[in-house]
Protein backbone atom coordinates (compact mmCIF):
# COMPACT_ATOMS: atom_id res chain seq x y z
CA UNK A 1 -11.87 -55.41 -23.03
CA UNK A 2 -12.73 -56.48 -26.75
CA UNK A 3 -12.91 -60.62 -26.61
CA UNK A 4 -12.86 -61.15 -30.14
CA UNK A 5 -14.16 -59.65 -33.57
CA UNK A 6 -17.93 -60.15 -32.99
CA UNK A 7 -17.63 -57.19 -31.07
CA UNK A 8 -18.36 -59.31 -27.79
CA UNK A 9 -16.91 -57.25 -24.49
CA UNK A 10 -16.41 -58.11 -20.97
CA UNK A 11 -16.41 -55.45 -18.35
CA UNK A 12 -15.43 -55.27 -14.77
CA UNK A 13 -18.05 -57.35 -13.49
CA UNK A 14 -17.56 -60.61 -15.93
CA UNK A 15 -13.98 -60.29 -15.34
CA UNK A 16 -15.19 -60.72 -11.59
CA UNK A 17 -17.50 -64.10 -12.51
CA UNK A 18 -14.83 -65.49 -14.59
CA UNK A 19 -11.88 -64.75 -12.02
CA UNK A 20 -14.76 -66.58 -9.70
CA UNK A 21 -14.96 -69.82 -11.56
CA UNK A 22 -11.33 -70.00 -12.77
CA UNK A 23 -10.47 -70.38 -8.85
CA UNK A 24 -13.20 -72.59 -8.56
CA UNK A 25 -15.57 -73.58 -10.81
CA UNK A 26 -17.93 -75.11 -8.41
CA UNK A 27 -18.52 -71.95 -6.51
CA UNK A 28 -22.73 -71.26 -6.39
CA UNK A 29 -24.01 -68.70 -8.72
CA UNK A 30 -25.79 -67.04 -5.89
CA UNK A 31 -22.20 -66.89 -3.93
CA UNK A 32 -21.05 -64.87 -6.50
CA UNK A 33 -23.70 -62.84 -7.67
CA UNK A 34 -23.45 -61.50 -3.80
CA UNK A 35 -20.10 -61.15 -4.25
CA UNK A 36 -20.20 -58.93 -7.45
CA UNK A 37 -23.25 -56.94 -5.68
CA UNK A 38 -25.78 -58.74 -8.88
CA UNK A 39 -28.48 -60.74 -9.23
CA UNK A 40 -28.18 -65.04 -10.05
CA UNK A 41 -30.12 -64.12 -12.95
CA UNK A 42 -27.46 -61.77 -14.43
CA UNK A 43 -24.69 -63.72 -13.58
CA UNK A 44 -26.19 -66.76 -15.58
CA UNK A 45 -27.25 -64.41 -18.78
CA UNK A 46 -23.63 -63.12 -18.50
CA UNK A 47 -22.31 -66.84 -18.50
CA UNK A 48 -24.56 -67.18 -21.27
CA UNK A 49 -23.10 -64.68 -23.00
CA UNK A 50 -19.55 -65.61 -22.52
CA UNK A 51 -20.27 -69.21 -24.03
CA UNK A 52 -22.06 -67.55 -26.66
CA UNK A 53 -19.04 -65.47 -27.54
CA UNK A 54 -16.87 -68.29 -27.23
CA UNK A 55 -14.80 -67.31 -24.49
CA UNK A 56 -15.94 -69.96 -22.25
CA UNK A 57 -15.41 -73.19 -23.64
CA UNK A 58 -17.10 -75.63 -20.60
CA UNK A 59 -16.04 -76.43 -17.23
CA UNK A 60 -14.64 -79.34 -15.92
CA UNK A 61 -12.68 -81.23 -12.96
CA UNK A 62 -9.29 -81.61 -12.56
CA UNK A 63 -8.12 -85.06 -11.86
CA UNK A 64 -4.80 -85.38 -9.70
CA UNK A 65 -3.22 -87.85 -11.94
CA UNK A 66 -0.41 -88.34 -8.69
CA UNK A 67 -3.28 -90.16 -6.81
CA UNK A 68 -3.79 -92.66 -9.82
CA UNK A 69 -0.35 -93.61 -9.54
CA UNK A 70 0.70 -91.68 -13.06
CA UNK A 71 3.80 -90.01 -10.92
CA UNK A 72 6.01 -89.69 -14.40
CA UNK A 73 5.60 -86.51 -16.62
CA UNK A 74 7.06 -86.37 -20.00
CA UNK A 75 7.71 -84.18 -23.11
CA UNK A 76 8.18 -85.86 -26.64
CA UNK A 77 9.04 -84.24 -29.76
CA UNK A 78 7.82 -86.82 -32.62
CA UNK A 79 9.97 -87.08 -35.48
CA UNK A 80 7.65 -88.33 -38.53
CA UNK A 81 9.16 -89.29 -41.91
CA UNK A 82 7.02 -87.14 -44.01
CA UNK A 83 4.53 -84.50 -43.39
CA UNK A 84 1.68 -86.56 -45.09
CA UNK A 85 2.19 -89.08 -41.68
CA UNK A 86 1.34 -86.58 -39.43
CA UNK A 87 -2.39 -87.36 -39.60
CA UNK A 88 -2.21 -91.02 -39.64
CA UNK A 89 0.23 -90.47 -36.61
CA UNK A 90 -2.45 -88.35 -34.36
CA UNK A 91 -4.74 -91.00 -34.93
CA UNK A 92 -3.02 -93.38 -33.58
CA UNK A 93 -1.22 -91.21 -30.58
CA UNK A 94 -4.89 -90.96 -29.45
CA UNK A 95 -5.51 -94.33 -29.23
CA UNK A 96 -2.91 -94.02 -26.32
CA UNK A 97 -4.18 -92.99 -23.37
CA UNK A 98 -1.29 -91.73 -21.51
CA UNK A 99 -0.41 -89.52 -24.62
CA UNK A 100 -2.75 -86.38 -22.91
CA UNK A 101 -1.53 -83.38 -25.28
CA UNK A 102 -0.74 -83.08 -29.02
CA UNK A 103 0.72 -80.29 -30.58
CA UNK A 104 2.33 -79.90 -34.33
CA UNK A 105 5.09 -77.61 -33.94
CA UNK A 106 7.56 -75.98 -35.93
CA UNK A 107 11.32 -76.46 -35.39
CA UNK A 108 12.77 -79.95 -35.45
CA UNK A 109 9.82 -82.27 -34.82
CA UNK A 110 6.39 -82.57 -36.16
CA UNK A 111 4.64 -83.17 -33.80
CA UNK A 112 5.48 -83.09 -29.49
CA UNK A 113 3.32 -84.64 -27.25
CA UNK A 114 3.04 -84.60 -23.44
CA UNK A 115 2.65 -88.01 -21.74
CA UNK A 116 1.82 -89.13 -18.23
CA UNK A 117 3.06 -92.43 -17.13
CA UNK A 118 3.02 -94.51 -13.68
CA UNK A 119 7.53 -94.89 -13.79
CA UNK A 120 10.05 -94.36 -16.12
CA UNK A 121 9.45 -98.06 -17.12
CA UNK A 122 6.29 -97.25 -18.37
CA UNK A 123 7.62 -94.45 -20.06
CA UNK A 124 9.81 -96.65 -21.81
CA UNK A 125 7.06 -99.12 -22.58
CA UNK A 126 5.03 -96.58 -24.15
CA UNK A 127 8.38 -95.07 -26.26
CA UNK A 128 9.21 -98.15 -27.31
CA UNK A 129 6.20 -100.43 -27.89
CA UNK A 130 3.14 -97.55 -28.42
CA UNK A 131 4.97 -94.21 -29.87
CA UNK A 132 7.88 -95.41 -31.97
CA UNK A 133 5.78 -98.62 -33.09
CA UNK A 134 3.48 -96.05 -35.14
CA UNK A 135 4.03 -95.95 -38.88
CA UNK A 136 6.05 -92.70 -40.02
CA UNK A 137 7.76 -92.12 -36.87
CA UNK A 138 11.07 -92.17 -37.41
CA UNK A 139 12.49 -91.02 -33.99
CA UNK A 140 11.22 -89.47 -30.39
CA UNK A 141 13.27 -87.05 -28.19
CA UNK A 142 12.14 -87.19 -24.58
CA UNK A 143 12.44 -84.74 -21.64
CA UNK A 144 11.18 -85.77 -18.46
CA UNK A 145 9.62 -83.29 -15.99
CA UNK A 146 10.62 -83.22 -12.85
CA UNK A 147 8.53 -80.83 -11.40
CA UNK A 148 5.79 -78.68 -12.64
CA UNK A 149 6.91 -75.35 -11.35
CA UNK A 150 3.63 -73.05 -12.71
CA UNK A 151 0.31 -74.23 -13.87
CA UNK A 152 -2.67 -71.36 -14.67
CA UNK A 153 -4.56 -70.43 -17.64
CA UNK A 154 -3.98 -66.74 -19.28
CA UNK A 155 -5.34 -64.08 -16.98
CA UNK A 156 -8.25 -62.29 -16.87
């Protein structure tokens, strides 16, 4: 399978390591180089080679946000009043914690954001006091999840 247009390829066997890691990516190198029927030392120039390529972009934990009491999930599209605020507006959407995704999108906002809070007063709190308290934004539309129904990366 071509990865991208350096010509980098993963076969059979990295498709195994990264199928590995994706379930979890503390599993020991030496786990699944017995697994795949290869040496530790392959698997970690083939890791090496997948970060190289750009295909791996880090590792990292996945903190249950449930457990820190952050029980609300919420979608916001972000209506700015001009393009040239959009920015300005990023900048200061990162200075909120809660705000954990970013996108600009086409369609009817500029920007939609995805925002974990502890109740739907603190959702409100962070509308109303954080979000629409940023210069440019004219408006927000909200849509509260409520319940995450898939969550996975793109398959390998």
């Amino acid at each position: 399978m071509k990865v991208n247009d350096k010509g980098i390829y993963i076969d059979g066997i990295d498709k195994k390591i990264l199928r590995a890691l994706m379930e979890d990516a503390r599993t020991p190198i030496l786990e699944i180089a017995r697994s795949v029927g290869i040496s530790g030392a392959a698997i970690h120039q083939r890791l090496k080679k997948l970060y190289k390529s750009g295909l791996l972009a880090g590792s990292k934990f996945i903190i249950n946000p449930k457990v820190l009491g952050y029980t609300t999930m919420a979608f916001v599209g972000v209506y700015l009043d001009k393009a040239v605020s959009n920015p300005e507006a990023v900048k200061q959407l990162q200075r909120v914690p809660e705000v954990i995704e970013c996108h600009y999108t086409t369609g009817e906002w500029s920007i939609f954001i995805k925002i974990l809070s502890k109740d739907n007063e603190h959702l409100m709190h962070l509308l109303n006091k954080e979000i629409q308290g940023i210069k440019g934004v004219s408006r927000t539309e909200t849509f509260i999840s409520l319940q995450q129904q898939i969550n996975r990366q793109i398959k390998i």
